[in-house]
Protein backbone atom coordinates (compact mmCIF):
# COMPACT_ATOMS: atom_id res chain seq x y z
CA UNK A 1 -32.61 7.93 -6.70
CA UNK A 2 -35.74 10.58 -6.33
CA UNK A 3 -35.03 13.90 -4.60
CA UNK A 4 -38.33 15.70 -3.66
CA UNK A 5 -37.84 19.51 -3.60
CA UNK A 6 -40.57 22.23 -1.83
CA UNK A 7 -39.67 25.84 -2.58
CA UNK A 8 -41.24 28.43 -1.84
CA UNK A 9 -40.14 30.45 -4.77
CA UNK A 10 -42.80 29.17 -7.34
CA UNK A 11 -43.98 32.91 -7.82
CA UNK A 12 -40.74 34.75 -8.79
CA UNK A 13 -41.35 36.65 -11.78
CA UNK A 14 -38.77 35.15 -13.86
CA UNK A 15 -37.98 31.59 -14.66
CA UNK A 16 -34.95 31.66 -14.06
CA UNK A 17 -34.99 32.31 -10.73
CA UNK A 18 -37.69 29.46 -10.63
CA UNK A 19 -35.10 26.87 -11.30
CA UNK A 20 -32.23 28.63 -9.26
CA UNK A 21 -34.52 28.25 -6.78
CA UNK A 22 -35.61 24.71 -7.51
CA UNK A 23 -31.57 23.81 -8.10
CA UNK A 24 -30.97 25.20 -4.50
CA UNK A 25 -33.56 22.89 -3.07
CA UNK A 26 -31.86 20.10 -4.70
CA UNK A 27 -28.41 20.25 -3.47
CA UNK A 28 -30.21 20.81 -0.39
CA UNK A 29 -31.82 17.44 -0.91
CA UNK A 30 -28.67 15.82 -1.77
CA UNK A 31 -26.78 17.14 1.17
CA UNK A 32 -29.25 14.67 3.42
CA UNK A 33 -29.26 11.81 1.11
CA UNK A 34 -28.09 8.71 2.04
CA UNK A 35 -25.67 8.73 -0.81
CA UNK A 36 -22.06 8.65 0.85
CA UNK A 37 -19.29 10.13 -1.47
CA UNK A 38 -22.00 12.27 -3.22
CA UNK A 39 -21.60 15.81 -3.65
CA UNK A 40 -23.23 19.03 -5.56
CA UNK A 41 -22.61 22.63 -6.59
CA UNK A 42 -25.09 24.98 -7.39
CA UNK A 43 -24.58 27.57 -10.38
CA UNK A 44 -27.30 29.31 -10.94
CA UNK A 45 -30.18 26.59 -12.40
CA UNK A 46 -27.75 24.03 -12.88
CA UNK A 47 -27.24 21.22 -10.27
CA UNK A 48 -23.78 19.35 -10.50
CA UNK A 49 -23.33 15.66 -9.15
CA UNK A 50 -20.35 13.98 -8.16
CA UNK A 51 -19.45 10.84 -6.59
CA UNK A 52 -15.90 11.02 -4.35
CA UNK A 53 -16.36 7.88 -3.39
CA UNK A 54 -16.79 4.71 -5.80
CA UNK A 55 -16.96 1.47 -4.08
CA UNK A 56 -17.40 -1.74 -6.57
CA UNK A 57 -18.29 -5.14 -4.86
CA UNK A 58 -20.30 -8.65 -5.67
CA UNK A 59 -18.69 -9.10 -8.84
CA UNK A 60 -19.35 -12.23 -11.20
CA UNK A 61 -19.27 -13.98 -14.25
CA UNK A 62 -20.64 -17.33 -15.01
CA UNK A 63 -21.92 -19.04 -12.31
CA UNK A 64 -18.75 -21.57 -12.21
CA UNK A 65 -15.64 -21.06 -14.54
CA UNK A 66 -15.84 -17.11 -14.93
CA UNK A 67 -13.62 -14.68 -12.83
CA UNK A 68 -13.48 -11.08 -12.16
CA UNK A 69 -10.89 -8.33 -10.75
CA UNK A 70 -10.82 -4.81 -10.22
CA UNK A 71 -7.77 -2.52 -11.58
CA UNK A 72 -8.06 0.66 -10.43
CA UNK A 73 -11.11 1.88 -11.46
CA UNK A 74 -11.84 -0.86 -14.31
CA UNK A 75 -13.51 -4.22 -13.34
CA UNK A 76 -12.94 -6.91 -15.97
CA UNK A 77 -15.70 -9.74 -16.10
CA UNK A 78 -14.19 -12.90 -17.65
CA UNK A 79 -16.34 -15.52 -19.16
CA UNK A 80 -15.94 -18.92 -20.04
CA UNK A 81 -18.74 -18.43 -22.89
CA UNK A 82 -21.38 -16.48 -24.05
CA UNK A 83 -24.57 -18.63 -23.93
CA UNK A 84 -28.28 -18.51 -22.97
CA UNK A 85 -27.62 -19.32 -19.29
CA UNK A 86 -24.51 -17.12 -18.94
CA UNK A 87 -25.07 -14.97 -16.32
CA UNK A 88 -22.99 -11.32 -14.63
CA UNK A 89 -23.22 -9.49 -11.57
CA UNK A 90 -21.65 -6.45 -9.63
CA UNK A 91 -22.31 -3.54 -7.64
CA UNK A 92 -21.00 0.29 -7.34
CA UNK A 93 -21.73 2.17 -4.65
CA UNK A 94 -24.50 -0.70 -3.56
CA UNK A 95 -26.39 -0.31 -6.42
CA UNK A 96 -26.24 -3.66 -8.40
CA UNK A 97 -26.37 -4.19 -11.58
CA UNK A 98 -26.78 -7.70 -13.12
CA UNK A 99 -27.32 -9.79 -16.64
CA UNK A 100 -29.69 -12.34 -15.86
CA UNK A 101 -30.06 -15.90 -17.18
CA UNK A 102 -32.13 -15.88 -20.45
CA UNK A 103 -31.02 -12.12 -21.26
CA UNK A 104 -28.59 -14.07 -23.98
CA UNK A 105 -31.36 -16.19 -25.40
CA UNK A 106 -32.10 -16.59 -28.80
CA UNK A 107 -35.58 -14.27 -28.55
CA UNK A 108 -33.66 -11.32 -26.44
CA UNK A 109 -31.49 -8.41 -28.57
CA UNK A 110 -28.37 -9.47 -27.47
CA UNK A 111 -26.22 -12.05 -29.77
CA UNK A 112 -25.01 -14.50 -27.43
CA UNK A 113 -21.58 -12.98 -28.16
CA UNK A 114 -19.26 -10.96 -25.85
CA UNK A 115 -20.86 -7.59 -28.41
CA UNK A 116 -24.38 -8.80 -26.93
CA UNK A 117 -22.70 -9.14 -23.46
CA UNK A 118 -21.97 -5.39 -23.73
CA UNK A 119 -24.87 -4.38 -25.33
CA UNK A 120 -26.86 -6.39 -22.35
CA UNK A 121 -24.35 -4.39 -19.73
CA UNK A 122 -25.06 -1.62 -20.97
CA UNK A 123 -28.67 -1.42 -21.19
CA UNK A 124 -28.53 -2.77 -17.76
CA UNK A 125 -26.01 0.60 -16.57
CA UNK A 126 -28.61 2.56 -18.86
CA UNK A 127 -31.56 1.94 -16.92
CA UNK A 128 -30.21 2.48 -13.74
CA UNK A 129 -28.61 6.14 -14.51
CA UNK A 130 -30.72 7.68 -12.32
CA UNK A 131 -29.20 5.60 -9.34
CA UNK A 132 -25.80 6.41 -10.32
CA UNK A 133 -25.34 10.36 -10.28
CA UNK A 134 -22.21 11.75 -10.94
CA UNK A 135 -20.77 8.16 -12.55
CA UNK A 136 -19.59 7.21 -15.92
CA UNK A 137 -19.51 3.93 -17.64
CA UNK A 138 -17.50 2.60 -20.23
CA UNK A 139 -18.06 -0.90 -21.45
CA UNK A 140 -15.58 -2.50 -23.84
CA UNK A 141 -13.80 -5.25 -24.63
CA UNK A 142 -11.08 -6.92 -22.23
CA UNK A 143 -7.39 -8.37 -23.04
CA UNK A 144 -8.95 -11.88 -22.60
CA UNK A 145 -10.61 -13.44 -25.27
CA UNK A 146 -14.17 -13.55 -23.39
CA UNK A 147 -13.30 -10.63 -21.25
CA UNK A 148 -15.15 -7.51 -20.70
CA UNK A 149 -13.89 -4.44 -19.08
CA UNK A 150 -16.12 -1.87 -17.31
CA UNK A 151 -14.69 1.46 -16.26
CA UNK A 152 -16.21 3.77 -13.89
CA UNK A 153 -15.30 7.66 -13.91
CA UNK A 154 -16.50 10.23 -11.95
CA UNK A 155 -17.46 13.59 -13.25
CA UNK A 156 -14.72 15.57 -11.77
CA UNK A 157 -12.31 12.86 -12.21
CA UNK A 158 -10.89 12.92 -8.67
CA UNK A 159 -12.54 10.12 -6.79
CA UNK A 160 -11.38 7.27 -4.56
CA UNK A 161 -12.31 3.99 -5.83
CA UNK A 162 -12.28 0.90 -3.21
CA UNK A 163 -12.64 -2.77 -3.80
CA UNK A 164 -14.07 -5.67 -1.49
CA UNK A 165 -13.10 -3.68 2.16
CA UNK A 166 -12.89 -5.98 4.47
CA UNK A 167 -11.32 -4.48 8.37
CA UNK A 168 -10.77 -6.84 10.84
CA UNK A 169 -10.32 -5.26 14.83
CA UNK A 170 -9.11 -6.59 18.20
CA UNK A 171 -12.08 -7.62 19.62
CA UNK A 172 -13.78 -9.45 16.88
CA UNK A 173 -14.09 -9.10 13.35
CA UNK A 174 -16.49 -8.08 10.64
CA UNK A 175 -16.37 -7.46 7.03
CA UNK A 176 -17.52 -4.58 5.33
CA UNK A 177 -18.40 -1.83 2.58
CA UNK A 178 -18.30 1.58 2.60
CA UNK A 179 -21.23 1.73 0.84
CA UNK A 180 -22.92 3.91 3.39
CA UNK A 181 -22.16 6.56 6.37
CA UNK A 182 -22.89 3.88 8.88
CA UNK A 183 -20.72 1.48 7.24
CA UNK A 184 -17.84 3.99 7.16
CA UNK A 185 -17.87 5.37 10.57
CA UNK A 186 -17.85 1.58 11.84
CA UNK A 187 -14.64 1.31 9.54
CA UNK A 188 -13.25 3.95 11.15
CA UNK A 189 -13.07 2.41 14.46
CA UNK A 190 -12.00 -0.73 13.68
CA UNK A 191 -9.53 0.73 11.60
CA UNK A 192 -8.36 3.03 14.94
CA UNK A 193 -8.61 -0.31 16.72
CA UNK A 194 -6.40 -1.84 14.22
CA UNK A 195 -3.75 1.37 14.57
CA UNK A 196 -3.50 0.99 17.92
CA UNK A 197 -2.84 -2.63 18.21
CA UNK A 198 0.09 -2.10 15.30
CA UNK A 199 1.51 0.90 17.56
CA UNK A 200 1.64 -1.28 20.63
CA UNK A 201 3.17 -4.20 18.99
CA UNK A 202 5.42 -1.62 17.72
CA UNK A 203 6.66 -0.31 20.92
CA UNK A 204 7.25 -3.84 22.10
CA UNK A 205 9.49 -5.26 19.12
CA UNK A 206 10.83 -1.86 19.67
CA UNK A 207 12.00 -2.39 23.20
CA UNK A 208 13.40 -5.67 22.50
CA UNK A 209 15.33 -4.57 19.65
CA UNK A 210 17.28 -2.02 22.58
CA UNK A 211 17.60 -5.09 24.61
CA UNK A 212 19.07 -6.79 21.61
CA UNK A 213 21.30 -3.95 21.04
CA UNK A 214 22.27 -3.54 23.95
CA UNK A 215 23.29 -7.35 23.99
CA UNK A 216 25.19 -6.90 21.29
CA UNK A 217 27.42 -3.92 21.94
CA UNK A 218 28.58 -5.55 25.64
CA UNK A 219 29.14 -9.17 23.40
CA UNK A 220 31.31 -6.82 20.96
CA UNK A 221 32.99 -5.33 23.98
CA UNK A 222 33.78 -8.64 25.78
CA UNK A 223 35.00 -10.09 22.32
CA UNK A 224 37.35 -7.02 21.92
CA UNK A 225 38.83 -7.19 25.30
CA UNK A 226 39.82 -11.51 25.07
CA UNK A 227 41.05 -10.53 21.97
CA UNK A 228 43.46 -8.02 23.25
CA UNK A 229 44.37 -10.01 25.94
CA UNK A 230 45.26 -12.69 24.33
CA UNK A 231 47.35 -10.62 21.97
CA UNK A 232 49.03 -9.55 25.01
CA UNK A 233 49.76 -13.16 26.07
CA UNK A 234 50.55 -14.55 23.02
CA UNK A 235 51.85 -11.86 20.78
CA UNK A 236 55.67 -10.54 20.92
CA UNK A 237 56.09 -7.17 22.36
CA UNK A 238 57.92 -5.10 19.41
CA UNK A 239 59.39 -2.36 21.08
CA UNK A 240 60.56 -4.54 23.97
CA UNK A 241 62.39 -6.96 22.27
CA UNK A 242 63.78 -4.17 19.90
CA UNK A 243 65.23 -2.64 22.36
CA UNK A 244 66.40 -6.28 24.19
CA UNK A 245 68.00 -6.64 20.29
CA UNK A 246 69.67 -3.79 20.54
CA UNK A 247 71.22 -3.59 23.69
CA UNK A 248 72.57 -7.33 23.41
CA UNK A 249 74.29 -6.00 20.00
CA UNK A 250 75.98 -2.81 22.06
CA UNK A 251 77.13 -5.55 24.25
CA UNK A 252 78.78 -7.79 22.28
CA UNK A 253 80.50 -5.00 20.34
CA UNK A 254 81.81 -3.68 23.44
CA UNK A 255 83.14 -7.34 24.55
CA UNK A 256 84.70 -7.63 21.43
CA UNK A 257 86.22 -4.51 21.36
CA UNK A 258 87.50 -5.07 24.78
CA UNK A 259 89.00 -8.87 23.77
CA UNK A 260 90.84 -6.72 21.14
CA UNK A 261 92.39 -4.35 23.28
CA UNK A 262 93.71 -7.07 25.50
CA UNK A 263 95.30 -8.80 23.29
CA UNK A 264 96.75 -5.76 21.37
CA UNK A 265 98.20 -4.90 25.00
CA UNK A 266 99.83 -8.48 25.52
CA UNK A 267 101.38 -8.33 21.61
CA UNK A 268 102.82 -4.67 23.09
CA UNK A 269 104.64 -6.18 26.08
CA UNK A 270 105.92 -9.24 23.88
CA UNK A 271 107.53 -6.85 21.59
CA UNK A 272 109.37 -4.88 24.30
CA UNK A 273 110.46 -8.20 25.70
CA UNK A 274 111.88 -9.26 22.83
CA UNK A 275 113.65 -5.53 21.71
């Protein structure tokens, strides 16, 4: 990355305001680079870079039995050996870095060991620092056996880090990076797109699930009401026959009480009779 800075300043009497000056033209520069997630601050002479957005993409290792991932902000290469052909590729931010075939050979100053791997990495991060402004690499060793982890930080610690975007919309579909403005704005839409479509699916399941509802509570309803009726068909009614139960009890008291009567009157007139 080359920023070109004109300033008109070249005369001040001091120095330091020569490179306050110079450091202002720079962020200036920066501000119209085509270097998305890249920001500066100005303090006097001193220019601060800083990435806010870290997107890493195209990674390899090996050409057939090697893997790689991305974990947060660490991509882990994993190799199935470490020998004159063995090859490794990715990119941040569209800048790619890559171990070629015959870095590992015999004549080059990397052991064809997973050390030279990381030697080899980062010579290859090294040379490309002036592309990467505002990033920080750390190459070591991964959890795997032939595994190499490579961690990218940011100066300020607080940026977004995005793997292998890929946004599909309604009318068609497209992969991409948000390794430029461009890029991003064209995610944005499709991403919109995508909202949109999700909303009005939404709203539809939505109004079928009333429907359903509504289904359900007049089923419930109906269910309630056979129910009760048929308890009223089939089921005795308490109070009724408590009350049938009790007045058939009153009555045959009564009769009995009555029988006894009569025949305590008849006993009566037998016993005058015979007096």
């Amino acid at each position: 990355m080359t920023y070109t800075v004109t300033t008109a300043n070249a005369g001040q009497a001091t120095v330091a305001l020569q490179q306050a000056a110079v450091a202002t033209g720079i962020a200036g520069a920066i501000t119209t680079a085509a270097q998305p997630g890249l920001t500066s601050s100005t303090d006097g002479s001193v220019v601060t870079l800083n990435h806010d957005i870290v997107s890493i993409s195209g990674a390899s290792a090996d050409t057939v039995t090697g893997g790689a991932s991305v974990s947060s902000s660490t991509l882990t290469l994993t190799f199935s050996d470490f020998a004159t052909a063995t090859v490794a590729a990715f990119s941040v931010n569209g800048i790619a870095v890559a171990v070629t075939a015959g870095d590992m050979a015999t004549t080059t100053a990397y052991g064809k060991n997973r050390a030279g791997m990381i030697s080899a990495i980062e010579d290859k991060l090294a040379a490309l620092s002036a592309s990467f402004e505002g990033h920080t690499f750390a190459v070591s060793t991964g959890t795997a056996a032939t595994a190499i982890d490579i961690a990218v930080s940011t100066r300020d610690g607080t940026a977004t880090f995005i793997e292998n975007v890929s946004v599909t919309g309604a009318a068609g579909s497209g992969t991409i990076t948000l390794n430029s403005a461009s890029n991003a704005q064209t995610a944005i839409g499709l991403i919109d797109t995508a909202i949109n479509s999700v909303n009005s699916q939404r709203a539809s399941l939505g109004a079928v699930s009333n429907r359903l509802d509504s289904t359900v509570s007049n089923l419930t309803n109906i269910s309630s009401n056979l129910a009760a009726g048929r308890g009223r068909i089939e089921d005795a009614d308490f109070a009724a026959e408590t009350t049938n139960l009790a007045k058939t009890q009153i009555l045959q008291q009564a009769s009995t009480a009555m029988l006894a009567q009569a025949n305590a009157s008849k006993q009566n007139v037998l016993s005058l009779l015979q007096g």
